[in-house]
N, C-alpha and C. Protein backbone atom coordinates (compact mmCIF):
# COMPACT_ATOMS: atom_id res chain seq x y z
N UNK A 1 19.85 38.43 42.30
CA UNK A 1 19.30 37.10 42.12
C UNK A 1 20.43 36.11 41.91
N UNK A 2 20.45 34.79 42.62
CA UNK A 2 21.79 34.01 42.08
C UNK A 2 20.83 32.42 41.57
N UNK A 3 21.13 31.94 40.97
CA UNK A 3 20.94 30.57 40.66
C UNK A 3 22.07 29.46 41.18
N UNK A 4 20.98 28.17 41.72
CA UNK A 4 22.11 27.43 42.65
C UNK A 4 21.03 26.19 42.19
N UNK A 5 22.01 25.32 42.26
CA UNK A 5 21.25 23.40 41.84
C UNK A 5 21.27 23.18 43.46
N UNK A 6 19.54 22.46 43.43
CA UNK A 6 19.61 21.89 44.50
C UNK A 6 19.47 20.21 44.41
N UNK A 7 19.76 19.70 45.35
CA UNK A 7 19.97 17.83 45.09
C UNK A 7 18.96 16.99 46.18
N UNK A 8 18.60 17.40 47.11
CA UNK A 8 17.59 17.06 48.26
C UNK A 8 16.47 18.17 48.35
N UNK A 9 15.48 16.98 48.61
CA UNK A 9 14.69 17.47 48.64
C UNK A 9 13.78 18.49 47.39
N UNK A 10 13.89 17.62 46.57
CA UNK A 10 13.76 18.56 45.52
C UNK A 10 11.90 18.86 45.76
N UNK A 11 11.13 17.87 46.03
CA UNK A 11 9.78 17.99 46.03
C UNK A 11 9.66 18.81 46.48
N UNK A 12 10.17 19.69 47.86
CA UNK A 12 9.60 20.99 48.21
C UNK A 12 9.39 21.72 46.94
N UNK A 13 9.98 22.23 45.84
CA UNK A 13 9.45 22.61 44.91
C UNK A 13 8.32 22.52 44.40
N UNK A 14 7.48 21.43 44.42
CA UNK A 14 6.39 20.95 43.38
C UNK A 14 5.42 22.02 43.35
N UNK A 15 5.05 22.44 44.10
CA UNK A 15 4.48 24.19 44.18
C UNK A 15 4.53 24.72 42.55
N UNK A 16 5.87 25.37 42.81
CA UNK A 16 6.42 25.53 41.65
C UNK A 16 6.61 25.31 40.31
N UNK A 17 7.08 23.68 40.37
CA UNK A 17 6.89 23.19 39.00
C UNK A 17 5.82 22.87 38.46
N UNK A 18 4.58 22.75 39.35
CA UNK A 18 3.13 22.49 39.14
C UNK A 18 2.67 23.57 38.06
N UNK A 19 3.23 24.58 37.87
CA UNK A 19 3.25 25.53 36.86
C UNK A 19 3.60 25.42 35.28
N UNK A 20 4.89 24.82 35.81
CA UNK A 20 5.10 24.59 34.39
C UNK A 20 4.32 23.14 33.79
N UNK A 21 4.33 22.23 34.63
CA UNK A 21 3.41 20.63 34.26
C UNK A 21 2.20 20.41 35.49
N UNK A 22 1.51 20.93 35.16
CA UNK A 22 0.36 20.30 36.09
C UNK A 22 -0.40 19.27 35.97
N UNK A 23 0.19 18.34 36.18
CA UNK A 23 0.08 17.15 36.88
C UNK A 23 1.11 16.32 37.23
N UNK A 24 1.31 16.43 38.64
CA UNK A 24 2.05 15.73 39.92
C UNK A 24 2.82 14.51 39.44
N UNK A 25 2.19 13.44 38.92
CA UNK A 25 2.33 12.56 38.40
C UNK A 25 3.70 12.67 37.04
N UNK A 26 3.11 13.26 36.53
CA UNK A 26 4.01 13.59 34.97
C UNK A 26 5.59 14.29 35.65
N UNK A 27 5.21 15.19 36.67
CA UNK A 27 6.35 15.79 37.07
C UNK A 27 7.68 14.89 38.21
N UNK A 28 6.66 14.00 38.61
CA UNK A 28 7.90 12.61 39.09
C UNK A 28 8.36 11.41 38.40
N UNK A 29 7.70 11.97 37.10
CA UNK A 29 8.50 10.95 36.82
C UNK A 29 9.77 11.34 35.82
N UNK A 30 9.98 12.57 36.15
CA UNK A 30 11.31 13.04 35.90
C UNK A 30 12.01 14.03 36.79
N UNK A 31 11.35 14.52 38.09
CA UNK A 31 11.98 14.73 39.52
C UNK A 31 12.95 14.25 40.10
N UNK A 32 13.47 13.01 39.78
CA UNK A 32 14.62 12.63 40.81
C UNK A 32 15.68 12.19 39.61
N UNK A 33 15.43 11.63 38.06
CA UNK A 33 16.23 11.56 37.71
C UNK A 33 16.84 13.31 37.24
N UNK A 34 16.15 14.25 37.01
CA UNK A 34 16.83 15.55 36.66
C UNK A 34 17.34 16.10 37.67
N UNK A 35 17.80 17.27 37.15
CA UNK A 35 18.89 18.34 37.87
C UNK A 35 17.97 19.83 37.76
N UNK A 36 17.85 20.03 39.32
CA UNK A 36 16.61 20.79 39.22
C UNK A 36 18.09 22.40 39.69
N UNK A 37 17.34 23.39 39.17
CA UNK A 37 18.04 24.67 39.38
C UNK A 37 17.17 25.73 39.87
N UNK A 38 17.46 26.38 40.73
CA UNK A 38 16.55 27.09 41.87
C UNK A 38 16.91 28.70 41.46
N UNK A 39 15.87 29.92 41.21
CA UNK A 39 16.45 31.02 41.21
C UNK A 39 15.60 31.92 42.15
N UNK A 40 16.55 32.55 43.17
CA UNK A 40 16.11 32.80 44.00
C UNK A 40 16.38 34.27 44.65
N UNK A 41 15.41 35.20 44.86
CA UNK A 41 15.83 36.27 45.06
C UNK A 41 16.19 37.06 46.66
N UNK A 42 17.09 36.77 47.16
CA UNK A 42 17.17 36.32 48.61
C UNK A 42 16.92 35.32 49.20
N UNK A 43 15.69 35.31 49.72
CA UNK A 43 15.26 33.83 50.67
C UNK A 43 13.73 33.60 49.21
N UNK A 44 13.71 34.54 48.56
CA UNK A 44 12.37 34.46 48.01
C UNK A 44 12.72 33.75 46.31
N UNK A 45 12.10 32.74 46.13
CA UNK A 45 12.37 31.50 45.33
C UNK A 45 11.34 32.66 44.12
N UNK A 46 12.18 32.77 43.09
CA UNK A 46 11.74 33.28 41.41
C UNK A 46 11.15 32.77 41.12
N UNK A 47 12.14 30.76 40.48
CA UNK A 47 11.91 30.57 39.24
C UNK A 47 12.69 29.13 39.90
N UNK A 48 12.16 28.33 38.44
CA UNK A 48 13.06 26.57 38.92
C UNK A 48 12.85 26.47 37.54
N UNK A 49 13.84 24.82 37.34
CA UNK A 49 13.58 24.27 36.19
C UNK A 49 14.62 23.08 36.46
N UNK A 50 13.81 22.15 35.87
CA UNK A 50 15.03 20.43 35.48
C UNK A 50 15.25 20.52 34.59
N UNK A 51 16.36 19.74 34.27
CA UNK A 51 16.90 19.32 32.65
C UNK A 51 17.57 17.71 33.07
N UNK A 52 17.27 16.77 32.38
CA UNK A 52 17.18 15.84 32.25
C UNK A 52 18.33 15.09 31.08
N UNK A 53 19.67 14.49 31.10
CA UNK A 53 20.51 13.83 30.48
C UNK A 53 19.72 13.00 29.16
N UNK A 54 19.26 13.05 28.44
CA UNK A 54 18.44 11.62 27.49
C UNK A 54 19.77 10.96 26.60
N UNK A 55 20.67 11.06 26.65
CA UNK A 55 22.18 10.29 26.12
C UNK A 55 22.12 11.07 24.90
N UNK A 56 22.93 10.33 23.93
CA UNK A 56 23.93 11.27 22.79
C UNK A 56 23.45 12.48 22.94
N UNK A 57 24.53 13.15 23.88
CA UNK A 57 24.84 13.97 24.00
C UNK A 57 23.83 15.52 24.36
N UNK A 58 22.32 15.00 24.80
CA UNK A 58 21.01 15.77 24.65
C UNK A 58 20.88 15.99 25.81
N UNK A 59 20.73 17.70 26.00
CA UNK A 59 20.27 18.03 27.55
C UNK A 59 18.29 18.42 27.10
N UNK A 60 17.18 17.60 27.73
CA UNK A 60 16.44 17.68 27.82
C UNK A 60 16.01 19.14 28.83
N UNK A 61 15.30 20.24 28.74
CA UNK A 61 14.45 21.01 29.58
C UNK A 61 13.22 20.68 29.75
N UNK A 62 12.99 19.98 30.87
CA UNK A 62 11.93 19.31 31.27
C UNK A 62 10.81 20.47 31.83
N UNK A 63 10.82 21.07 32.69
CA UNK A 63 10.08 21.69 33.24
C UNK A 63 11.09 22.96 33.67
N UNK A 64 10.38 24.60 33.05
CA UNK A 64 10.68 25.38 33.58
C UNK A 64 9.49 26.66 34.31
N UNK A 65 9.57 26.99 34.85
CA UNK A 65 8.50 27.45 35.73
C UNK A 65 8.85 28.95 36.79
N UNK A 66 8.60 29.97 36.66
CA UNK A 66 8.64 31.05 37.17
C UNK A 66 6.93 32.07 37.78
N UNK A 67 7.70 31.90 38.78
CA UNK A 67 6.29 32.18 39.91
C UNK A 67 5.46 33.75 39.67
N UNK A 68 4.28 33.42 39.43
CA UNK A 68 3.62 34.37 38.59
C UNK A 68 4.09 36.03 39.01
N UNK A 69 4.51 36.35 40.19
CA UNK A 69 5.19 38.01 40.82
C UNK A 69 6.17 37.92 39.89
N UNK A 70 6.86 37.33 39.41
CA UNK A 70 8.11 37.51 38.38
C UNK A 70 8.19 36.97 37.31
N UNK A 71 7.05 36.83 36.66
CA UNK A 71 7.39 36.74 35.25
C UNK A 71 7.05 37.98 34.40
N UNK A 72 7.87 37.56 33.03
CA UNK A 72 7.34 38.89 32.39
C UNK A 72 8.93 39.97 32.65
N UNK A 73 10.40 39.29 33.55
CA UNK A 73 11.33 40.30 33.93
C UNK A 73 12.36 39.84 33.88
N UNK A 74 12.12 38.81 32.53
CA UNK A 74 13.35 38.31 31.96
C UNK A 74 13.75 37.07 32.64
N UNK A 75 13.11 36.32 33.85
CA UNK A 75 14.20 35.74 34.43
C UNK A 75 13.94 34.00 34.02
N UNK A 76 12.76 33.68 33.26
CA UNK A 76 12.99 32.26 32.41
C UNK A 76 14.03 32.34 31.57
N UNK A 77 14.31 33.54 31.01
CA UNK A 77 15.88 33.76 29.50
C UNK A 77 16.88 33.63 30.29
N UNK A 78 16.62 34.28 31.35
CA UNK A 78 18.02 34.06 32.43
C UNK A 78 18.74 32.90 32.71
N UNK A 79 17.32 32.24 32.78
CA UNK A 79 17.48 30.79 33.53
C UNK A 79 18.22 30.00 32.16
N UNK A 80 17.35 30.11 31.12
CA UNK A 80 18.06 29.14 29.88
C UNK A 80 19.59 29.43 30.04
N UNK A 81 19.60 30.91 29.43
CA UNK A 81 20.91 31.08 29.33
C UNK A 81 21.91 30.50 30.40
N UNK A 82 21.22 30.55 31.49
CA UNK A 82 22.29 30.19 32.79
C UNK A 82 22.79 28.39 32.24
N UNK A 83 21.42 27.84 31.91
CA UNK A 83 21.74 25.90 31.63
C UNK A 83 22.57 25.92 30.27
N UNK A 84 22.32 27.00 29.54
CA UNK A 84 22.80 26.67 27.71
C UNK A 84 24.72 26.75 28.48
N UNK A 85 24.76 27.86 29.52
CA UNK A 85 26.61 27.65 29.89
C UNK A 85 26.61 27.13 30.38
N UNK A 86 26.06 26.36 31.54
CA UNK A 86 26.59 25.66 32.18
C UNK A 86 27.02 24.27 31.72
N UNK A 87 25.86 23.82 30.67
CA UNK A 87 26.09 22.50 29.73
C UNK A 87 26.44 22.17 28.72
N UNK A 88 26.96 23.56 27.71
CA UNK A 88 27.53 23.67 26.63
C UNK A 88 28.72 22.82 26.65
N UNK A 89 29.44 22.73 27.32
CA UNK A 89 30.71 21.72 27.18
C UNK A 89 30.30 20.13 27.63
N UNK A 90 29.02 19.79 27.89
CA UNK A 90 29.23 18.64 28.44
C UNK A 90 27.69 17.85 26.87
N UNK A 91 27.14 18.84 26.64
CA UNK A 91 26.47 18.52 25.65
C UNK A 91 26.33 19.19 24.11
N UNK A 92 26.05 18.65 23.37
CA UNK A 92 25.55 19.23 21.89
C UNK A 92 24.33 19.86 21.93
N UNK A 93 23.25 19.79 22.20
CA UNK A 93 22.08 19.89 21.76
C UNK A 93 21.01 20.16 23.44
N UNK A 94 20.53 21.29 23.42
CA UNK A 94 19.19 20.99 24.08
C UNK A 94 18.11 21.40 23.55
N UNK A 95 17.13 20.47 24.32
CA UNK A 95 15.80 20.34 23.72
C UNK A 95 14.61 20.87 24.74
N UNK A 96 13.31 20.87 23.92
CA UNK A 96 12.28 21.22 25.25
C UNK A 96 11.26 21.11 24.17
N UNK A 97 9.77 20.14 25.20
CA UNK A 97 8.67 20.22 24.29
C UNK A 97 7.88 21.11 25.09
N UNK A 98 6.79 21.40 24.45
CA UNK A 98 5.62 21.98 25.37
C UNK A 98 4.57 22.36 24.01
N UNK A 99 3.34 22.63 24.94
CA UNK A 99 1.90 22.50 24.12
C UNK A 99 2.26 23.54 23.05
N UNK A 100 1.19 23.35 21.97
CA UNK A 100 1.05 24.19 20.80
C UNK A 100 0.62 25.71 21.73
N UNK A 101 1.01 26.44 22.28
CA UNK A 101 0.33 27.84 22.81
C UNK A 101 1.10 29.27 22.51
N UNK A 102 0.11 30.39 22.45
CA UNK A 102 0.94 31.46 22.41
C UNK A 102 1.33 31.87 23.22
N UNK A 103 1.69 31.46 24.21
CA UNK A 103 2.29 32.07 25.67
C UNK A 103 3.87 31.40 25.39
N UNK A 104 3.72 29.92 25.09
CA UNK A 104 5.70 29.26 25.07
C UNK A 104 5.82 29.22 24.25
N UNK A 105 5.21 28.92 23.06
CA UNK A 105 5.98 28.79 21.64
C UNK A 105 6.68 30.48 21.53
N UNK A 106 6.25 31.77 20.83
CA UNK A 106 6.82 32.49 20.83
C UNK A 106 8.29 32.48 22.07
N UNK A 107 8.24 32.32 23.34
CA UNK A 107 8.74 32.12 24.21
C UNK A 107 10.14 31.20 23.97
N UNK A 108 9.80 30.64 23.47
CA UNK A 108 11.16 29.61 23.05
C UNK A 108 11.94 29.92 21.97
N UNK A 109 11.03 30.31 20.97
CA UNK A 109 11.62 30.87 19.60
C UNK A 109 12.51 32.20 20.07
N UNK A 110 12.19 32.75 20.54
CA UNK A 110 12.89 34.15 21.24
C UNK A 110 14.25 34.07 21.78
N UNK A 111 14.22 32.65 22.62
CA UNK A 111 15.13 31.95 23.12
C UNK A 111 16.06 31.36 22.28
N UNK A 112 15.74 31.44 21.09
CA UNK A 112 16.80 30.79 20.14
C UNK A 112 16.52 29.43 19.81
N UNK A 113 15.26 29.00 20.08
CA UNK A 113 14.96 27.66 19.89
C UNK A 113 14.45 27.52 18.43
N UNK A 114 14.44 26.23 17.90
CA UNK A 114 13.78 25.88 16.65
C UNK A 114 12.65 24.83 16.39
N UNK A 115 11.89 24.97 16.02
CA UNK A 115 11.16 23.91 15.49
C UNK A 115 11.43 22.66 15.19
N UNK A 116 11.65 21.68 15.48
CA UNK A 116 12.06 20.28 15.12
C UNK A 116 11.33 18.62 15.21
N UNK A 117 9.98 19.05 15.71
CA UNK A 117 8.82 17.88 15.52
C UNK A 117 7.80 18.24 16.21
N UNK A 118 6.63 16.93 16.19
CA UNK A 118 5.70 17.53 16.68
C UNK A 118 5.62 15.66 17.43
N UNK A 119 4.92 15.87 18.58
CA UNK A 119 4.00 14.31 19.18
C UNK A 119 2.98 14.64 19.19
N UNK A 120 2.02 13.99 18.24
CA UNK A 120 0.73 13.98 18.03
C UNK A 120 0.20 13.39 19.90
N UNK A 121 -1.22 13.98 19.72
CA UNK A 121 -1.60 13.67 21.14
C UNK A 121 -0.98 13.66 22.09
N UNK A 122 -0.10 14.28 22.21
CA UNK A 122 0.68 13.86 23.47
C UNK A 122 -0.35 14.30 25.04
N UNK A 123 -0.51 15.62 25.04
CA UNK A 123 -1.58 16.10 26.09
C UNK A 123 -2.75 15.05 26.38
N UNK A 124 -3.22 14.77 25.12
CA UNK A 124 -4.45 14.08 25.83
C UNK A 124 -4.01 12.70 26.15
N UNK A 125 -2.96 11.93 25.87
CA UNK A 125 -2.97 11.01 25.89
C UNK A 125 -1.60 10.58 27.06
N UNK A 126 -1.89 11.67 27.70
CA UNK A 126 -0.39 11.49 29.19
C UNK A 126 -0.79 12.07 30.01
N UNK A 127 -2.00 12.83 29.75
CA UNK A 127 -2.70 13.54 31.40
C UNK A 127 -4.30 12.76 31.24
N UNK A 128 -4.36 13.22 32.58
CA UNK A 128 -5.64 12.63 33.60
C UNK A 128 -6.57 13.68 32.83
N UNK A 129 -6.64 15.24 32.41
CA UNK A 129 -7.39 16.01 32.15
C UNK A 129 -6.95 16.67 30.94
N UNK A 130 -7.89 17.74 30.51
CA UNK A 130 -7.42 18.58 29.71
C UNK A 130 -6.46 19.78 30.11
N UNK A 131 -5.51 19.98 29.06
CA UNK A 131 -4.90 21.02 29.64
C UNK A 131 -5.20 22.40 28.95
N UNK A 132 -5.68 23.56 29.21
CA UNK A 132 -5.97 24.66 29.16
C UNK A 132 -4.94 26.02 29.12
N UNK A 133 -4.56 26.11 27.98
CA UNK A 133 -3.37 27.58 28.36
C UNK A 133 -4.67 28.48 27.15
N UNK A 134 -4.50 29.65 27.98
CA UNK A 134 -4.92 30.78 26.79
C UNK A 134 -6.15 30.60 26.40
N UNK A 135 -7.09 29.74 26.89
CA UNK A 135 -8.84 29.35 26.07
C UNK A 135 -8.23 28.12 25.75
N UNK A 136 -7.79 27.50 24.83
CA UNK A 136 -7.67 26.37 24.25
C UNK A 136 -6.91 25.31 24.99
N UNK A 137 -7.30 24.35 24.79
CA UNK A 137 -7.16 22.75 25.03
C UNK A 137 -5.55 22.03 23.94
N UNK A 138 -4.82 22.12 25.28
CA UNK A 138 -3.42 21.80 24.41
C UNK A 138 -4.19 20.09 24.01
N UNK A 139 -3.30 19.67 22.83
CA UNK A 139 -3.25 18.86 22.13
C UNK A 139 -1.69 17.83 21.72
N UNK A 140 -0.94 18.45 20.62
CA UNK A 140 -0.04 18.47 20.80
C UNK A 140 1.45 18.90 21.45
N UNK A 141 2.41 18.14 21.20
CA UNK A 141 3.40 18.72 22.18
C UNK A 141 4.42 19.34 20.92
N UNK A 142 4.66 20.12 20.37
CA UNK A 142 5.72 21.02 19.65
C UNK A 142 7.06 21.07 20.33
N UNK A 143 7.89 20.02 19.74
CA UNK A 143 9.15 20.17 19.82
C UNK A 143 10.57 21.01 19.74
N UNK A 144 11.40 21.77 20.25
CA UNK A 144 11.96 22.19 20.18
C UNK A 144 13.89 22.04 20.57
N UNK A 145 14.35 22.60 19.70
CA UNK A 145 16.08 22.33 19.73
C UNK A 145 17.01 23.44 19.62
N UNK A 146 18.20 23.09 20.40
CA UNK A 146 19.18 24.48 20.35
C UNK A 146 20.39 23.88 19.93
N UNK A 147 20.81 24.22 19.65
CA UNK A 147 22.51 23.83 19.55
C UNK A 147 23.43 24.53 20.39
N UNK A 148 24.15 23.82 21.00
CA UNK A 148 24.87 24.19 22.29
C UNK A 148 26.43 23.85 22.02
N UNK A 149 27.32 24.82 22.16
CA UNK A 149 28.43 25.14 21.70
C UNK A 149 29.60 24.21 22.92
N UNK A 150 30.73 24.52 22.36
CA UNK A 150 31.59 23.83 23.34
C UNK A 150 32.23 22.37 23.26
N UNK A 151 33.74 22.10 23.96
CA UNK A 151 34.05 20.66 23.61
C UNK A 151 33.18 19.80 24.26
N UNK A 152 32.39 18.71 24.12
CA UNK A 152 31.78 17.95 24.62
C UNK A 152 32.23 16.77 25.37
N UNK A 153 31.90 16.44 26.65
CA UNK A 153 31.55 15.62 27.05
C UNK A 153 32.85 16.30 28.82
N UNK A 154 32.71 17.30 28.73
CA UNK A 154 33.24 18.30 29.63
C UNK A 154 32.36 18.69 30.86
N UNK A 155 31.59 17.65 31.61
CA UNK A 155 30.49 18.46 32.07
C UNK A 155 30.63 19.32 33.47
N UNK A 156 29.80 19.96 34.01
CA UNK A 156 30.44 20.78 34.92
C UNK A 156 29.92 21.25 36.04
């Protein structure tokens, strides 16, 4: 499997990232400003994910998303780990929100992530519908943070 950033054409993806944010809408409007990363197992596409610059020094994980034949085989940890080196020298800190659920929260924590706020309403009050993981109706968005090693502002 290799991981490679792609820069055109990124919408062919939306397939994909429709997974991790479903709804189209929410997902362009951070599509062209992020840096989307493709993992791909031959010609056959894994896994994707953006991460998004938000200044002092914060790499945002916007959307990460691995195509249902391969999850479950390590390769979302892969993927972090692959962004935590590649951006460790150019940032301090990354972040990632996503719904209150037991499918990502454990998922992130595993990852080395921490707890660090919450946005009330955010789900209901940024999508067209309800969103549904696991039976329940996300609500809030549960914040999360890493600390990312390295001289800063080195990026690469």
């Amino acid at each position: 499997m290799c991981i490679s950033e792609v820069s055109e054409h990124k919408e062919d993806y939306i397939y994909l990232l429709l997974l991790g944010d479903e709804q189209e809408e929410m997902i362009y409007k951070y599509l062209d400003r992020g840096r989307l990363f493709v993992v791909k197992n031959d010609d056959d596409v894994c896994a994707v994910c953006i991460v998004t610059d938000e200044g002092d020094l914060v790499l945002e994980l916007k959307n990460i998303s691995v195509a249902e034949r391969y999850q479950r085989q390590g390769i979302g940890r892969k993927l972090i780990g692959y962004i935590e080196d590649k951006f460790s020298g150019a940032f301090k800190k990354l972040t990632v929100g996503t719904g209150d659920s037991p499918l990502t929260v454990p998922f992130y924590e595993s990852c080395g992530f921490r707890r660090c706020g919450v946005i009330k309403n955010f789900f209901i009050d940024n999508y067209d519908h309800p969103i549904i993981e696991s039976g329940v109706q996300l609500c809030d968005m549960i914040c999360f943070e890493k600390e990312l090693s390295g001289n800063y502002g080195t990026d690469r």
